[in-house]
PDB file of N, CA and C in Angstrom:
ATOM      1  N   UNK A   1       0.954  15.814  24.373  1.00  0.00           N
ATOM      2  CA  UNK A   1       0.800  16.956  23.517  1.00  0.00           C
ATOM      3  C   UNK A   1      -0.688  17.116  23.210  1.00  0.00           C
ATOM      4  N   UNK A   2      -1.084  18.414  23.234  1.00  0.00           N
ATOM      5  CA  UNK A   2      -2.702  18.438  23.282  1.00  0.00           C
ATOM      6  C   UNK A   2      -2.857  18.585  21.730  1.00  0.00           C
ATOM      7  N   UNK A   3      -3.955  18.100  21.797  1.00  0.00           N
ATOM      8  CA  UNK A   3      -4.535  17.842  19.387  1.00  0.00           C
ATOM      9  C   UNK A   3      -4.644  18.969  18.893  1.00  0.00           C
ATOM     10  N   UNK A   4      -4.720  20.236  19.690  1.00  0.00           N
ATOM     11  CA  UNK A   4      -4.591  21.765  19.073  1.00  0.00           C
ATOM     12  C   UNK A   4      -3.253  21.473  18.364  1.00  0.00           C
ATOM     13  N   UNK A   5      -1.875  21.522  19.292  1.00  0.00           N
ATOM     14  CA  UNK A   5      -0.651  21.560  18.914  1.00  0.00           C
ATOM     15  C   UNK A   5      -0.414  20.603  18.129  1.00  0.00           C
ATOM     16  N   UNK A   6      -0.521  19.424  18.068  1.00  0.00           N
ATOM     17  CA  UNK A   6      -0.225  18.203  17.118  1.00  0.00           C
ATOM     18  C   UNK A   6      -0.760  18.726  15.783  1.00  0.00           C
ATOM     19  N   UNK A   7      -2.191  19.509  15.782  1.00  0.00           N
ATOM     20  CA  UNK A   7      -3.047  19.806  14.435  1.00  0.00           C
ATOM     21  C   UNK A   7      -1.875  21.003  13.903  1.00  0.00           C
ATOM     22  N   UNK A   8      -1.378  21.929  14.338  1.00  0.00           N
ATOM     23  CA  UNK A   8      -0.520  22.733  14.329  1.00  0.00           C
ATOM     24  C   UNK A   8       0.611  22.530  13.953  1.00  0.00           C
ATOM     25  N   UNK A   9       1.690  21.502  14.850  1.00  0.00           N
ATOM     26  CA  UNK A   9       2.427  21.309  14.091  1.00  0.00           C
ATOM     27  C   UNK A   9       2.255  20.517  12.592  1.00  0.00           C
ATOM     28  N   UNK A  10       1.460  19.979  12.432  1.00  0.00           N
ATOM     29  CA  UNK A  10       1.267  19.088  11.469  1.00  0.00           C
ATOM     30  C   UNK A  10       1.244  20.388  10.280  1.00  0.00           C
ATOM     31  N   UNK A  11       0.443  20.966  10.341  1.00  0.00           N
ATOM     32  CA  UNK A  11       0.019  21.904   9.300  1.00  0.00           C
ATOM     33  C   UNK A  11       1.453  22.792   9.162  1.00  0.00           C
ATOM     34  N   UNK A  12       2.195  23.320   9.883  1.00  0.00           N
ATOM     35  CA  UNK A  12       3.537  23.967   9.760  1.00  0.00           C
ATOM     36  C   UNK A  12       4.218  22.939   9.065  1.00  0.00           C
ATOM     37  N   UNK A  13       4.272  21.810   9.386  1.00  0.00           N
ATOM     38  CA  UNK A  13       5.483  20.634   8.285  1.00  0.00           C
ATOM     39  C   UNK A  13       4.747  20.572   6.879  1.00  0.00           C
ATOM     40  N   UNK A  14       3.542  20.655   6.718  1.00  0.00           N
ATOM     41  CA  UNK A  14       3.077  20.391   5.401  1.00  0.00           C
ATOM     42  C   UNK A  14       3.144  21.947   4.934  1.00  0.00           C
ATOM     43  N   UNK A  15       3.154  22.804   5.388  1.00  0.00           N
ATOM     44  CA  UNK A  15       3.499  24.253   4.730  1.00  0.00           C
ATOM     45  C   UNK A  15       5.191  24.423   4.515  1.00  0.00           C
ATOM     46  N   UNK A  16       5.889  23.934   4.957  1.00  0.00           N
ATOM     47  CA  UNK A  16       6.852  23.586   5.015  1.00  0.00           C
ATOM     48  C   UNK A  16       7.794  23.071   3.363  1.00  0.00           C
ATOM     49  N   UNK A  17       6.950  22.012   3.144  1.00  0.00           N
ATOM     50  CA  UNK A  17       6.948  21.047   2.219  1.00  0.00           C
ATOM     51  C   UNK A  17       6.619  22.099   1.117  1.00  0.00           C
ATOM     52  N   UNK A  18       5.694  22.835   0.904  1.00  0.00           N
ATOM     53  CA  UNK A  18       5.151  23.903  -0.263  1.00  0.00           C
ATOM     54  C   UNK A  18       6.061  24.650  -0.178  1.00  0.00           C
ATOM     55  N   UNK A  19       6.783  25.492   1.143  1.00  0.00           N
ATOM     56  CA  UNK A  19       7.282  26.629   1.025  1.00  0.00           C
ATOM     57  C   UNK A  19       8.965  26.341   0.389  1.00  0.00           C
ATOM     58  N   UNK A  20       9.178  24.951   0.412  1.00  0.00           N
ATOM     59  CA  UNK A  20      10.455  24.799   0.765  1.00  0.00           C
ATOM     60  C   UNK A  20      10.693  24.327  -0.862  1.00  0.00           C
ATOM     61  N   UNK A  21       9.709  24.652  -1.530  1.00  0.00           N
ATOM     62  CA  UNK A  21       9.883  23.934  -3.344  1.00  0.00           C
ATOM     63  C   UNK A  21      10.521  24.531  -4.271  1.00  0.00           C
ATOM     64  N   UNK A  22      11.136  24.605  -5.038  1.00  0.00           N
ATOM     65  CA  UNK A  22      11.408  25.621  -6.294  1.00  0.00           C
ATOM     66  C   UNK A  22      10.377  25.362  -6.802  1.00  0.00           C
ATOM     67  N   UNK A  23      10.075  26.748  -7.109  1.00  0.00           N
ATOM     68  CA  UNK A  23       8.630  26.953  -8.045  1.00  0.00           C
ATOM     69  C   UNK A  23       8.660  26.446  -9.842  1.00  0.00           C
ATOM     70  N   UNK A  24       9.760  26.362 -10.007  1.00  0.00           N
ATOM     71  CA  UNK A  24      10.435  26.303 -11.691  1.00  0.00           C
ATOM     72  C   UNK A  24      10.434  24.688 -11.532  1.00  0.00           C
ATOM     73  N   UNK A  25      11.420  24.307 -11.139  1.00  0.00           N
ATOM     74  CA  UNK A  25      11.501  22.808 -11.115  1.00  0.00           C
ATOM     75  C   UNK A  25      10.056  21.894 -11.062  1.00  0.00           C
ATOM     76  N   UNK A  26       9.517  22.504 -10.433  1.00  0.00           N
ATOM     77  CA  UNK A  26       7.746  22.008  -9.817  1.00  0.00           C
ATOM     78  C   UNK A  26       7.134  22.216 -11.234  1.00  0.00           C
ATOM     79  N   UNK A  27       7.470  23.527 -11.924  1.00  0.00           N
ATOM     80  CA  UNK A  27       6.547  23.371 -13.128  1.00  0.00           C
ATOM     81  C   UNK A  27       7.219  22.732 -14.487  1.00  0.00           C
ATOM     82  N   UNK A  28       8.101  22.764 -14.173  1.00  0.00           N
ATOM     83  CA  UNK A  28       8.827  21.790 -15.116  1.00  0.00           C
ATOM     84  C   UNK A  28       8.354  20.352 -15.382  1.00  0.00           C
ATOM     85  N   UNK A  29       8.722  20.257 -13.567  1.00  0.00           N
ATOM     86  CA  UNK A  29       7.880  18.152 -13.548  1.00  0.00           C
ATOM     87  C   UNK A  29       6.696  18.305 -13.827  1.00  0.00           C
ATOM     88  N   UNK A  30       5.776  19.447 -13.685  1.00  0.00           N
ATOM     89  CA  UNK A  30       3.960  19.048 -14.071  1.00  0.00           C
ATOM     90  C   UNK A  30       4.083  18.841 -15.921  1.00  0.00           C
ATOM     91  N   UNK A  31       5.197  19.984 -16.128  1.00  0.00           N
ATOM     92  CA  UNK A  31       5.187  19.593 -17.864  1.00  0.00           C
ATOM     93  C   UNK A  31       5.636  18.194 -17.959  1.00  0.00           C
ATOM     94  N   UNK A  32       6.212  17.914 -17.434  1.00  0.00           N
ATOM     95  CA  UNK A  32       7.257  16.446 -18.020  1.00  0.00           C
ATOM     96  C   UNK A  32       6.140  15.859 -17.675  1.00  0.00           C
ATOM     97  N   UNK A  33       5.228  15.790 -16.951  1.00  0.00           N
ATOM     98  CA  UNK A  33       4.223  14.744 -16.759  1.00  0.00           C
ATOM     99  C   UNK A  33       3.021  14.672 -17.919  1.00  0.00           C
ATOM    100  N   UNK A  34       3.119  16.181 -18.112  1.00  0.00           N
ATOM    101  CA  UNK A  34       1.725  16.458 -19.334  1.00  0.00           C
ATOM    102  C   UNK A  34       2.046  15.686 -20.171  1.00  0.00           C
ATOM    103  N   UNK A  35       3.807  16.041 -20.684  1.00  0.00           N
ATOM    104  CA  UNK A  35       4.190  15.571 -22.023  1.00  0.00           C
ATOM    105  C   UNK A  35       3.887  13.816 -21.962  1.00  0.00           C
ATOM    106  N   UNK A  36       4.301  13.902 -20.878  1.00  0.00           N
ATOM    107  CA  UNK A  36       4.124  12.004 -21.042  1.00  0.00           C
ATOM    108  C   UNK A  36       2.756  11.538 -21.504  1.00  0.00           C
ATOM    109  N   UNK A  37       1.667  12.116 -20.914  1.00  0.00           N
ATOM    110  CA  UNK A  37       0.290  12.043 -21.008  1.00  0.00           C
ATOM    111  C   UNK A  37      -0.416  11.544 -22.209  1.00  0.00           C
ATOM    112  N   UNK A  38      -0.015  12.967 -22.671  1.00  0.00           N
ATOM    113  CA  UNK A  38      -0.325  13.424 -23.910  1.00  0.00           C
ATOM    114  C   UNK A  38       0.125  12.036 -25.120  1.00  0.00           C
ATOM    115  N   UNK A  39       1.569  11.847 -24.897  1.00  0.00           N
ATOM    116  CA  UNK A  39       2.331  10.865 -25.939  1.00  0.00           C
ATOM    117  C   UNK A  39       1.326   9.792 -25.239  1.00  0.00           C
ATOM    118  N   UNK A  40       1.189   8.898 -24.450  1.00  0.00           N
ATOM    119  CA  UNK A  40       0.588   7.737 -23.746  1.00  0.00           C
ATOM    120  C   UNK A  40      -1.075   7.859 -24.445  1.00  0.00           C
ATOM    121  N   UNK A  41      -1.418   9.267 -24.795  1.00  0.00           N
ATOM    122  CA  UNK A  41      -2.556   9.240 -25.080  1.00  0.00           C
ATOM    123  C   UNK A  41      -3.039   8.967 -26.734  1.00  0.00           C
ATOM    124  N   UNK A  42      -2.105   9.748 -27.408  1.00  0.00           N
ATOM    125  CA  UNK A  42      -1.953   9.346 -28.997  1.00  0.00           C
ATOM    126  C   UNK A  42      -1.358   8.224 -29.030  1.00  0.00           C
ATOM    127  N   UNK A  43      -0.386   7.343 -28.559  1.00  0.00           N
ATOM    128  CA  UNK A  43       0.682   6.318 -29.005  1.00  0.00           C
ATOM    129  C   UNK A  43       0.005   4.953 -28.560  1.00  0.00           C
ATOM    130  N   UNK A  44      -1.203   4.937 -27.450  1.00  0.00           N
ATOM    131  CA  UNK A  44      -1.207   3.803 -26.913  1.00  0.00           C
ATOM    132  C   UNK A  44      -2.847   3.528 -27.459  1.00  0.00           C
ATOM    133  N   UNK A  45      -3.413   2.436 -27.652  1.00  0.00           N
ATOM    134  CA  UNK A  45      -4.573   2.225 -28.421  1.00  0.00           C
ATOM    135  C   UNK A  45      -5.389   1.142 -27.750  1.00  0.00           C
ATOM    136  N   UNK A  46      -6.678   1.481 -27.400  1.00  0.00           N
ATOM    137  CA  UNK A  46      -7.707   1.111 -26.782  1.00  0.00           C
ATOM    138  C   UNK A  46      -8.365  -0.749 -27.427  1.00  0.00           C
ATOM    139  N   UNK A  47      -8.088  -1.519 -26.674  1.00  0.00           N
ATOM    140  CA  UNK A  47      -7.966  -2.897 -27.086  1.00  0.00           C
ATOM    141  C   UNK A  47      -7.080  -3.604 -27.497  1.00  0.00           C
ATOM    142  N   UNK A  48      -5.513  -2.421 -27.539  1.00  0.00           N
ATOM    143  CA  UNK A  48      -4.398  -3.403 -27.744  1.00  0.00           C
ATOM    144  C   UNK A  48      -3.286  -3.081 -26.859  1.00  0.00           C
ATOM    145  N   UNK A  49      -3.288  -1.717 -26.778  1.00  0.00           N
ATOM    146  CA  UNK A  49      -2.520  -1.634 -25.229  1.00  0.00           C
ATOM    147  C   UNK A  49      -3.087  -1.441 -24.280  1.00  0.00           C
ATOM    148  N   UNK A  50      -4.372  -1.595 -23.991  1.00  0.00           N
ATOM    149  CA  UNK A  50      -5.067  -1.752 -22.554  1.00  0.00           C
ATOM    150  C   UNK A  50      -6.527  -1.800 -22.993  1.00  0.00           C
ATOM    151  N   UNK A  51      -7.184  -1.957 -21.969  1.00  0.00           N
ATOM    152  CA  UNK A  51      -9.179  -2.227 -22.095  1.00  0.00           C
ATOM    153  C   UNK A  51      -9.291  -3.733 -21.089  1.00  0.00           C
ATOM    154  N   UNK A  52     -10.492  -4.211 -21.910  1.00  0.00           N
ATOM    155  CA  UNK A  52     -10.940  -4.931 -20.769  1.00  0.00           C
ATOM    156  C   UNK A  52     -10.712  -6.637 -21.704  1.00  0.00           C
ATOM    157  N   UNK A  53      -9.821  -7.287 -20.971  1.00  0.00           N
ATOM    158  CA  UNK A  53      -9.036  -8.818 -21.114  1.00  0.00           C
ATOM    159  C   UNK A  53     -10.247  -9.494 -21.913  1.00  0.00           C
ATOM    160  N   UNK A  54     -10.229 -10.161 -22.962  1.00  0.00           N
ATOM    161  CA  UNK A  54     -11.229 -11.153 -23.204  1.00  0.00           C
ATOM    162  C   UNK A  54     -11.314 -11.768 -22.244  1.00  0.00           C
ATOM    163  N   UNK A  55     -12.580 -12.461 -22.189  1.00  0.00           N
ATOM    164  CA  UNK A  55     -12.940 -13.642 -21.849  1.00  0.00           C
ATOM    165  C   UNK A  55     -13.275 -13.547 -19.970  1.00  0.00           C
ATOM    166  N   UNK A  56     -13.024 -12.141 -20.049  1.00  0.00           N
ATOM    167  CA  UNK A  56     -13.406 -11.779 -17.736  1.00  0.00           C
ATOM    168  C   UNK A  56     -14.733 -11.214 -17.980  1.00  0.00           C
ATOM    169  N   UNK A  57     -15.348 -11.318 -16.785  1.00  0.00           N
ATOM    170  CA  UNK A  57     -16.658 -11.070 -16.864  1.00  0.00           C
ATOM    171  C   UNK A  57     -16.203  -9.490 -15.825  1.00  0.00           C
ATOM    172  N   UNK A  58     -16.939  -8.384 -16.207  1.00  0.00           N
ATOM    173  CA  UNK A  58     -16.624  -7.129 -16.029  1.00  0.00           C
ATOM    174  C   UNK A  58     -17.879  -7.418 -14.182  1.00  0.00           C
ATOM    175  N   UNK A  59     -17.378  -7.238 -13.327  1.00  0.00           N
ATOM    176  CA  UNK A  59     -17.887  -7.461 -12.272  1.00  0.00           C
ATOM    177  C   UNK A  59     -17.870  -5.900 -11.832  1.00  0.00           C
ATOM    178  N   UNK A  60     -19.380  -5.124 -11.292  1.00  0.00           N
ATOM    179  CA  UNK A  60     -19.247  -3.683 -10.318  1.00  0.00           C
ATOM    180  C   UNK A  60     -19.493  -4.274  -8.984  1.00  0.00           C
ATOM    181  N   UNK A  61     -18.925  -3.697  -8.017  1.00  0.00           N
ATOM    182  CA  UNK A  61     -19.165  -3.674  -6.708  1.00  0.00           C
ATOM    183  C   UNK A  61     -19.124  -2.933  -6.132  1.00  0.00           C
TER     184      UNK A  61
END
C-alpha cells in the first residue's frame, strides 16, 4: 500500500471517530470532567493531599 493511501486511510478512521460522536454526550463528559476539577481543586490542599514528599531531594533533568 503506497504512504499516500495509508496517510488517507488513516485520516478517514480518525474523522470517523469525530463524526461518529454524539455531540451532547461529548459535552456532557467535558462537564463531568470540569466538575470533578473544580471539586479536586477547592477540596484537595497543597502539602497534605499532594506536593513535594519530605525529605526527597527535588532533582531537574
Amino acid at each position: 500500500m503506497s504512504e499516500a493511501i495509508a496517510k488517507a486511510e488513516k485520516q478517514t478512521n480518525s474523522l470517523s471517530l469525530i463524526m461518529g460522536t454524539d455531540q451532547n454526550k461529548m459535552a456532557s463528559e467535558l462537564q463531568a470532567i470540569s466538575n470533578f476539577q473544580t471539586m479536586v481543586q477547592h477540596q484537595l490542599k497543597d502539602g497534605q493531599d499532594f506536593g513535594v514528599v519530605p525529605g526527597w531531594i527535588e532533582v531537574n533533568i
